[in-house]
Protein backbone atom coordinates (compact mmCIF):
# COMPACT_ATOMS: atom_id res chain seq x y z
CA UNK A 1 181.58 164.64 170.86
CA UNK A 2 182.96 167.55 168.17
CA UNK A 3 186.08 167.58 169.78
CA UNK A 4 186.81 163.71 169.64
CA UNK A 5 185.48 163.86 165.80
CA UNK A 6 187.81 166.66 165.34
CA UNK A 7 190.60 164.76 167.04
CA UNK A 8 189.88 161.59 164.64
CA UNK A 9 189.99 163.80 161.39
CA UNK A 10 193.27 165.37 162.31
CA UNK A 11 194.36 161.65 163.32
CA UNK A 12 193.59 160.40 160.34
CA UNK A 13 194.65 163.11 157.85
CA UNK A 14 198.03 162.96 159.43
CA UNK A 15 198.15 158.72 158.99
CA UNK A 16 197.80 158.48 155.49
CA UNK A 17 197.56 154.68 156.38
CA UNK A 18 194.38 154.89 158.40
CA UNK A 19 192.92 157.27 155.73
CA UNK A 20 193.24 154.20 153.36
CA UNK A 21 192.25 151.66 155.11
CA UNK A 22 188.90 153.10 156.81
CA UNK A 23 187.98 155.11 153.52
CA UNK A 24 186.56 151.82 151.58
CA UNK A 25 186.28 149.27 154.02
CA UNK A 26 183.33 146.71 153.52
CA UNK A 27 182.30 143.51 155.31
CA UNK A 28 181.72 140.46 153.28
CA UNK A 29 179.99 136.69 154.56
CA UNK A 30 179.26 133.41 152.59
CA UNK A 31 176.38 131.75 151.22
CA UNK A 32 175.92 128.02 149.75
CA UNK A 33 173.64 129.18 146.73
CA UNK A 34 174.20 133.09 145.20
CA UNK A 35 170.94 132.77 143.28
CA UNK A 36 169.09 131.59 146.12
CA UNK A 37 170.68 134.29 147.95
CA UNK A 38 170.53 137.06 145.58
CA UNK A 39 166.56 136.87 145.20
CA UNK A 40 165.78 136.59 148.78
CA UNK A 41 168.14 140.06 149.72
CA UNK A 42 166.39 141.55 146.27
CA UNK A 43 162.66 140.48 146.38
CA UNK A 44 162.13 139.85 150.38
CA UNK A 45 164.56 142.66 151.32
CA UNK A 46 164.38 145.04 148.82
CA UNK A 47 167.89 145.45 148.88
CA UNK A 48 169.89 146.84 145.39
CA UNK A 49 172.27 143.48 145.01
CA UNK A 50 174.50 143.54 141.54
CA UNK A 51 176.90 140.86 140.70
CA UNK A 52 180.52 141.28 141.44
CA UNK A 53 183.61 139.40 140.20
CA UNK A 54 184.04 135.91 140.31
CA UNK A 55 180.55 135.35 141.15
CA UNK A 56 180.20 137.32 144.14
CA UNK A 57 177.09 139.40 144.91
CA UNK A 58 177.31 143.38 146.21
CA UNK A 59 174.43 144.30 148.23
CA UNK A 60 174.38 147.50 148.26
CA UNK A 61 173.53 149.00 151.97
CA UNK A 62 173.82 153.02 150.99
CA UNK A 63 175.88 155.29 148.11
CA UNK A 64 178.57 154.26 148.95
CA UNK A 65 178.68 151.56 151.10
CA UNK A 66 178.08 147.54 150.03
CA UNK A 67 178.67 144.04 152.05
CA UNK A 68 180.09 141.36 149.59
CA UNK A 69 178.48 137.93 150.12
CA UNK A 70 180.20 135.23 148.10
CA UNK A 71 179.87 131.75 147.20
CA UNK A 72 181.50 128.96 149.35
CA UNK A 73 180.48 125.04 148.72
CA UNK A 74 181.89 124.15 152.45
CA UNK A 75 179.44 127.34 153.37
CA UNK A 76 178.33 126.74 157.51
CA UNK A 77 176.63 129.54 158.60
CA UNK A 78 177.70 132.22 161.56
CA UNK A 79 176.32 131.31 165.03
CA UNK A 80 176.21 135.31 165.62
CA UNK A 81 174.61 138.06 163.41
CA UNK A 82 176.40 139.04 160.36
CA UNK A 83 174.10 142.49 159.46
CA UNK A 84 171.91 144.53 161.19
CA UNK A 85 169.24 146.59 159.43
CA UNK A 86 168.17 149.96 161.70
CA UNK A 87 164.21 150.47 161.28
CA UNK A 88 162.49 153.08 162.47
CA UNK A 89 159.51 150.95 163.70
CA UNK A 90 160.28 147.38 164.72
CA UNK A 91 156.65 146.02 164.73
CA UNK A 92 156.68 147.64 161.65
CA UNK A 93 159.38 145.85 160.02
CA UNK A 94 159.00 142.41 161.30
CA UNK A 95 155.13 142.72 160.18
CA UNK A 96 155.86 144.04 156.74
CA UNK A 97 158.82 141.04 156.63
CA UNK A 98 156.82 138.65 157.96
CA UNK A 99 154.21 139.30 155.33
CA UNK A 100 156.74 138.48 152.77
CA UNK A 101 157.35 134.85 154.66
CA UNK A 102 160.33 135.86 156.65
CA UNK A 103 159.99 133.59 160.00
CA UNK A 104 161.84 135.27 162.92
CA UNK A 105 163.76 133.46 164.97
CA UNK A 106 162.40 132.61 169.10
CA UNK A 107 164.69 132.98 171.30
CA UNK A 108 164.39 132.08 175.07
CA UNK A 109 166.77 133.00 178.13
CA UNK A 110 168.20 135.53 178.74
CA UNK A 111 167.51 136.93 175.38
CA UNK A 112 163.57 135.71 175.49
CA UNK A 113 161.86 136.84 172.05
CA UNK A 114 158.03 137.46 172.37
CA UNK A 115 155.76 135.68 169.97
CA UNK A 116 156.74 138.10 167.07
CA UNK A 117 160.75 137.13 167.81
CA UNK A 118 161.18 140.92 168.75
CA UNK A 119 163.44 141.04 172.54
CA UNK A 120 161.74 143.61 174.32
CA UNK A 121 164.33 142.67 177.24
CA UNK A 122 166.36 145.91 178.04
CA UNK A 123 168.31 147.79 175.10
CA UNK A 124 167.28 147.99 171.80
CA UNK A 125 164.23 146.41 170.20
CA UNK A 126 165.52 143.89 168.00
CA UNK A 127 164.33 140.34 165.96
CA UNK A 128 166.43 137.98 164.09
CA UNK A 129 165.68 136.23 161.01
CA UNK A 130 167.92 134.23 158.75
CA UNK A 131 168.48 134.19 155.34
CA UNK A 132 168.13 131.33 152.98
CA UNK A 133 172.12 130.28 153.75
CA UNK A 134 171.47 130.58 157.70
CA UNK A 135 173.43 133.80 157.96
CA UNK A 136 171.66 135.68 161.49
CA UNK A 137 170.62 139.13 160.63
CA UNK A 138 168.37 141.45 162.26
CA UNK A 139 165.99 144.68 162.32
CA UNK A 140 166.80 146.89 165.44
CA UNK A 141 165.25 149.90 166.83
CA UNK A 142 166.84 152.51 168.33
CA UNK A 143 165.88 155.61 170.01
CA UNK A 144 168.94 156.89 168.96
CA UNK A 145 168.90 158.28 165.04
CA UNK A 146 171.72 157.74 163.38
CA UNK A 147 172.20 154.34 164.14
């Protein structure tokens, strides 16, 4: 795993090109109502949001890191999940969230939620909730840190 990571930094220090484009890099989805938006990532979430340009909101995931999520009157939302939130605790999380009127989302199939909306099916713990556009996101658990 060093060795590859080692590999990569050489790669990109010698491709000035990748350097730029994987230095700032950030994801971005729509909504159909910022405000509406903005208070459920801030006061559900706890997320830091500030307001970008032309009426965009940041929401700021780390330091350095944010995912844009703009405006967009013809707004439909994704039919797969646009951000993932890592938890340490998944019963946890979808308690605490639920407490705070987040509804997660029951799934049944393959991917069969149990009555808290948490797949317990192979793979990671995880539970999908929407926010108040219909964007999919989740909390997922991990055994792995880092992730």
């Amino acid at each position: 795993m060093v060795l590859w990571r080692n590999m990569l930094k050489l790669f990109i220090q010698q491709n000035p090109l990748v350097m730029i484009l994987t230095n700032r890099a950030f994801s971005g989805f729509s909504v159909n109502d910022i405000q509406k938006a903005k208070s459920f990532y801030k006061d559900k979430l706890g997320m830091e949001v500030s307001d970008g340009p032309m009426g965009v909101m940041e929401l700021h995931i780390n330091n350095d890191s944010k995912v844009l999520i703009y405006p967009k009157s013809t707004h439909s939302p994704a039919s797969y999940t646009v951000l993932n939130f890592p938890v340490d605790n998944i019963d946890q999380a979808v308690d605490e969230l639920s407490s705070k009127g987040i509804r997660f989302i029951q799934y049944g199939g393959e991917i069969n939620t149990d009555e808290k909306g948490i797949f317990r099916g192979g793979g990671p713990l995880i539970a999908w909730f929407e926010d108040p556009a219909g964007n999919i996101l989740s909390v997922i658990e991990s055994p792995e840190k880092g992730m």
